[in-house]
Each structure stands twice: as C-alpha cells, then as structure tokens.
N, C-alpha and C. Protein backbone atom coordinates (compact mmCIF):
# COMPACT_ATOMS: atom_id res chain seq x y z
N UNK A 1 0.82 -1.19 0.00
CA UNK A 1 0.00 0.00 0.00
C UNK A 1 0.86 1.26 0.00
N UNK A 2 1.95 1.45 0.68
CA UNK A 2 2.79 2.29 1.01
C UNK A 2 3.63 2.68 -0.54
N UNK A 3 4.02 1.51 -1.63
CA UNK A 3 4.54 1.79 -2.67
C UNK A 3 3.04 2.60 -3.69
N UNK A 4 2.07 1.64 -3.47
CA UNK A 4 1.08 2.21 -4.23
C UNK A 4 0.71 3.48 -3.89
N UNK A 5 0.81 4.36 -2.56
CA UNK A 5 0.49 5.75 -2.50
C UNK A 5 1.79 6.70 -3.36
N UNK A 6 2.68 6.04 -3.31
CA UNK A 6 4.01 6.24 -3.56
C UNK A 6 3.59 6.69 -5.11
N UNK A 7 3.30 5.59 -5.81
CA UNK A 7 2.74 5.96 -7.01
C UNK A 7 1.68 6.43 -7.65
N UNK A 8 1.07 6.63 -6.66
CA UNK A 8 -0.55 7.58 -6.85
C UNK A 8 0.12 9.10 -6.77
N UNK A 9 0.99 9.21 -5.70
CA UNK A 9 1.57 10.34 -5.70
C UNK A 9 2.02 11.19 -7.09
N UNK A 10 2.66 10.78 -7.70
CA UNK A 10 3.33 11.22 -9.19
C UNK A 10 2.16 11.70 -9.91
N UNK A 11 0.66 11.39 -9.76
CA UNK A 11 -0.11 12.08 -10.30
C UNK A 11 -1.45 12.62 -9.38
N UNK A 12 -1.31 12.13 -8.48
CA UNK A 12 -2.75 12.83 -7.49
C UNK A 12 -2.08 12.92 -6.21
N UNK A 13 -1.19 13.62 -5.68
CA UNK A 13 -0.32 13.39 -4.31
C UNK A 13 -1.50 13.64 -3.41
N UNK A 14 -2.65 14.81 -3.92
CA UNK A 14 -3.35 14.95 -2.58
C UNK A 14 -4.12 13.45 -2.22
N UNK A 15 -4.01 12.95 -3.25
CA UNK A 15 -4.92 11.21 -3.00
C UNK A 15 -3.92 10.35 -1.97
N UNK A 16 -2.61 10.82 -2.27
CA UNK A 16 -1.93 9.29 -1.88
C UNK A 16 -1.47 9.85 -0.36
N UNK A 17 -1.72 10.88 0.38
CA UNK A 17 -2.14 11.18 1.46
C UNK A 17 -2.58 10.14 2.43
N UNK A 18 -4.15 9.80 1.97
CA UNK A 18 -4.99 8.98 2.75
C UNK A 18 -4.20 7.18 2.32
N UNK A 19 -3.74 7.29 1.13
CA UNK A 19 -3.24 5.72 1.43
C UNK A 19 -2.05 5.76 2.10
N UNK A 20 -0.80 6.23 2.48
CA UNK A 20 0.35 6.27 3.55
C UNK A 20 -0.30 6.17 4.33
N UNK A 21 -1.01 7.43 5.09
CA UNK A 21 -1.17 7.44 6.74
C UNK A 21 -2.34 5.87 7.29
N UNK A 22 -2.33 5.29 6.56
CA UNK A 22 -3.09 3.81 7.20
C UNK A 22 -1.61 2.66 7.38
N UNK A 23 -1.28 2.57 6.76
CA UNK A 23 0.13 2.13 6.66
C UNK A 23 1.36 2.19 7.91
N UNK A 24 1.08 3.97 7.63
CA UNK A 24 2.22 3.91 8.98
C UNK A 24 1.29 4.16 10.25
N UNK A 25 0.24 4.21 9.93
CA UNK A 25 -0.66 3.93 11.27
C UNK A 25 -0.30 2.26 11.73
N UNK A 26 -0.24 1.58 11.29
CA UNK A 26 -0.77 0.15 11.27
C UNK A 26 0.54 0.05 11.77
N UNK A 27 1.92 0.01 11.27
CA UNK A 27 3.44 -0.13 11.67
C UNK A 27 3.24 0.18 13.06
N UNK A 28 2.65 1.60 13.53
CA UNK A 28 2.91 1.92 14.64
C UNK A 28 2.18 1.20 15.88
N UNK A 29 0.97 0.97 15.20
CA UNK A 29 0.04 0.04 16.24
C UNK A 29 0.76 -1.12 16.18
N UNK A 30 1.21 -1.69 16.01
CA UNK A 30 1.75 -3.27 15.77
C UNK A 30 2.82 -3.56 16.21
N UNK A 31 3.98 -2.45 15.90
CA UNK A 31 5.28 -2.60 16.29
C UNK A 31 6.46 -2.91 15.40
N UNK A 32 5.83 -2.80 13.87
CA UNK A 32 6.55 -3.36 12.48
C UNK A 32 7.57 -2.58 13.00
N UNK A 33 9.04 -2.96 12.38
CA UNK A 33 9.87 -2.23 11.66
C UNK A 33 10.70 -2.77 10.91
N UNK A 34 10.66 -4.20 10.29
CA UNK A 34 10.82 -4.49 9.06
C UNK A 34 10.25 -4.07 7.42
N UNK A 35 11.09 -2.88 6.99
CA UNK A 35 10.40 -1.94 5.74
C UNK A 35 9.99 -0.72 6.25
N UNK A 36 10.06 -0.09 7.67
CA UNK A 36 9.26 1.12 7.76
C UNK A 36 10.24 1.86 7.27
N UNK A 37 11.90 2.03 7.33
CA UNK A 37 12.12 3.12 6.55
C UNK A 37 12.18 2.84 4.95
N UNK A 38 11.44 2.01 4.67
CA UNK A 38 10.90 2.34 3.14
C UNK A 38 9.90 3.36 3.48
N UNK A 39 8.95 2.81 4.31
CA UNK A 39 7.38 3.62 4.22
C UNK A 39 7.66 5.04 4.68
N UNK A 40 8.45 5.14 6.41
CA UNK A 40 8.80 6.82 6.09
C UNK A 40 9.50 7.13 4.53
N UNK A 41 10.16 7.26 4.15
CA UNK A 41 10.93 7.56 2.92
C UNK A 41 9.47 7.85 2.04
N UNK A 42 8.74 6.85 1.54
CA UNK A 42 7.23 6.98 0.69
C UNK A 42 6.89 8.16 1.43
N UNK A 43 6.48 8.06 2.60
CA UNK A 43 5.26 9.32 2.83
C UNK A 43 6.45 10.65 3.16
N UNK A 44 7.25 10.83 3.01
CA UNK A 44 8.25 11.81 3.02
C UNK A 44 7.95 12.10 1.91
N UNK A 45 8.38 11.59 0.83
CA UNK A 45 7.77 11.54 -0.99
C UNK A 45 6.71 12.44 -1.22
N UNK A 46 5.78 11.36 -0.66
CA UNK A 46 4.50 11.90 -0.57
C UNK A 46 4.20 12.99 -0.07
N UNK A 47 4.37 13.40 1.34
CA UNK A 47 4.10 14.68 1.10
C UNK A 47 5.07 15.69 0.56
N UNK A 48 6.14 15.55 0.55
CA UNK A 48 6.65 16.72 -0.60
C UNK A 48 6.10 16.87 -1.64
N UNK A 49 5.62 15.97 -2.38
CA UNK A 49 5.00 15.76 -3.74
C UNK A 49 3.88 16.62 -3.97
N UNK A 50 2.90 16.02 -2.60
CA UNK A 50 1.75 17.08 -2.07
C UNK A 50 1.97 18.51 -2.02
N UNK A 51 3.00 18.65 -1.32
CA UNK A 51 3.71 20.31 -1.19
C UNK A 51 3.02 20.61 0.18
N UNK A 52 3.12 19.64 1.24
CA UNK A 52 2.60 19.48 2.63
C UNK A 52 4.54 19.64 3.14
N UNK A 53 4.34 20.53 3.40
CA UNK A 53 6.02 20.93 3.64
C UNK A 53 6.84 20.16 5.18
N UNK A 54 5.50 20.33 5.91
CA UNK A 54 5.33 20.34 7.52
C UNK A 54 5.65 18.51 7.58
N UNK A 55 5.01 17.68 6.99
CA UNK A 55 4.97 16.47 6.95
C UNK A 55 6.01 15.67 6.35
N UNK A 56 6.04 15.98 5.18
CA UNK A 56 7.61 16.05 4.76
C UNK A 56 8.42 16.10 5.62
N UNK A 57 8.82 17.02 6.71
CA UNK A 57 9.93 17.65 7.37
C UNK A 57 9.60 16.44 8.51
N UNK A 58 8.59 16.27 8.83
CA UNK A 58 8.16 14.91 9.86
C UNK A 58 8.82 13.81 9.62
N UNK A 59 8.65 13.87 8.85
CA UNK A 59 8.69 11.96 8.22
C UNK A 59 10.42 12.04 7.85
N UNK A 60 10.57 13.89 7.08
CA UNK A 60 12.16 13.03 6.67
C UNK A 60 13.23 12.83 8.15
N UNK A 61 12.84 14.05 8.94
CA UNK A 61 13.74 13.68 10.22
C UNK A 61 13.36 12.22 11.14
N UNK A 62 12.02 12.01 11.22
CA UNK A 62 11.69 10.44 11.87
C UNK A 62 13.02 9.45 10.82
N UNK A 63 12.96 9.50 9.61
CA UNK A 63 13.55 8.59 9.04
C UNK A 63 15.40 8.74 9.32
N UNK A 64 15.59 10.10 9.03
CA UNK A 64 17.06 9.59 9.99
C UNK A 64 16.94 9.78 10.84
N UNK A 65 16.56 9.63 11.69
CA UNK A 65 16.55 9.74 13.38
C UNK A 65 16.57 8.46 13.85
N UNK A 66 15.62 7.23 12.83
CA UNK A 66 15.48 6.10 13.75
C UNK A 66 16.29 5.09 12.85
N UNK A 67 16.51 5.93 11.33
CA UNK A 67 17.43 4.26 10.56
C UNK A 67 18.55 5.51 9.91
N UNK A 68 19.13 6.12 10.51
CA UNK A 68 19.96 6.51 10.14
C UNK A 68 21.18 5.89 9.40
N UNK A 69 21.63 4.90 9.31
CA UNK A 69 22.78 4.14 7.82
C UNK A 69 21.51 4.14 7.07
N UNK A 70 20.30 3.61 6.80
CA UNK A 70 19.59 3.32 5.77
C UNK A 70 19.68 3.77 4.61
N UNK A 71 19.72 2.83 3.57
CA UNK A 71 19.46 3.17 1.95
C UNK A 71 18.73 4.79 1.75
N UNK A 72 17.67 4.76 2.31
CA UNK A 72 17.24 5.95 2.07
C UNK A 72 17.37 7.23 2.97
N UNK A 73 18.32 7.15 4.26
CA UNK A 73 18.53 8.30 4.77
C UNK A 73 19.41 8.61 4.17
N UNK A 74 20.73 7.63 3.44
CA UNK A 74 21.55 8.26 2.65
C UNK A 74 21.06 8.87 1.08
N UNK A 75 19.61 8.60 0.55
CA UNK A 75 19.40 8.99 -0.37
C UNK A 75 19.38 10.65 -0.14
N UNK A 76 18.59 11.22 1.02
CA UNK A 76 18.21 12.59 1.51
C UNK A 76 19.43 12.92 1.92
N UNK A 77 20.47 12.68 2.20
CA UNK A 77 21.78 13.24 2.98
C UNK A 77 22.56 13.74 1.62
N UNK A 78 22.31 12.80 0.25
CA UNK A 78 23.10 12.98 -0.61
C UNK A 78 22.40 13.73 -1.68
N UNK A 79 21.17 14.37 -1.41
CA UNK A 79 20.66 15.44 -2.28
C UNK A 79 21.10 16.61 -1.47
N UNK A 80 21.53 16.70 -0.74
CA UNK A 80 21.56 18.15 0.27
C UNK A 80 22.97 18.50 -0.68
C-alpha cells in the first residue's frame, strides 16, 4: 500500500495522502519495523509531492533519526 500511494503520488499526491497514513498507522500500532524506513521515505515523498512541507519535514527527520545508515537516509543526505 505504502509503494502504491508512492505511485498515486506522481499524479494525485493529494490522493496518496490517505493511502500512507493507514500504513504507517498500522506499523505503529503493531510494532513493524521491518520496511518502515521504506514507508517513512514513501510518505516523506508523498508529502513533498503534495507540497505538505510540515509532513515532509516529519517523516524526513523520523527517518534519519530512527534508521539513520539506511538506503534511504543516505538517499536525503546525498541530495543536500
């Protein structure tokens, strides 16, 4: 679900909104964290994409904050 908002994003970001936040709702109720810094990374995406600036800035610091070596914190470290 998390790739599919991912790709709803590229053409309706305000849509792919409501499909992330069930996702990382569900991680958090549960206790996943096998793949969540894929899913932060997606809804980081996502809302930049959106142009939700605030959420973005959420999600990209949650993501290095908690998987900092990760594939994708080094993706954001190496656009700066």
């Amino acid at each position: 679900m998390a790739c599919l908002a991912n790709l709803i994003s590229t053409y309706r970001p305000e849509l792919a909104l409501d499909k992330i936040l069930p996702v990382i709702k569900l991680y958090e109720e549960e206790g996943f964290t096998e793949n969540l810094n894929t899913i932060l990374y997606y809804a980081y995406s996502v809302y930049s994409k959106a142009g939700e600036k605030q959420g973005a800035e959420k999600y990209k610091q949650r993501l290095l904050n908690e998987f900092p070596n990760s594939f994708w914190s080094k993706q954001i470290r190496d656009k700066k």
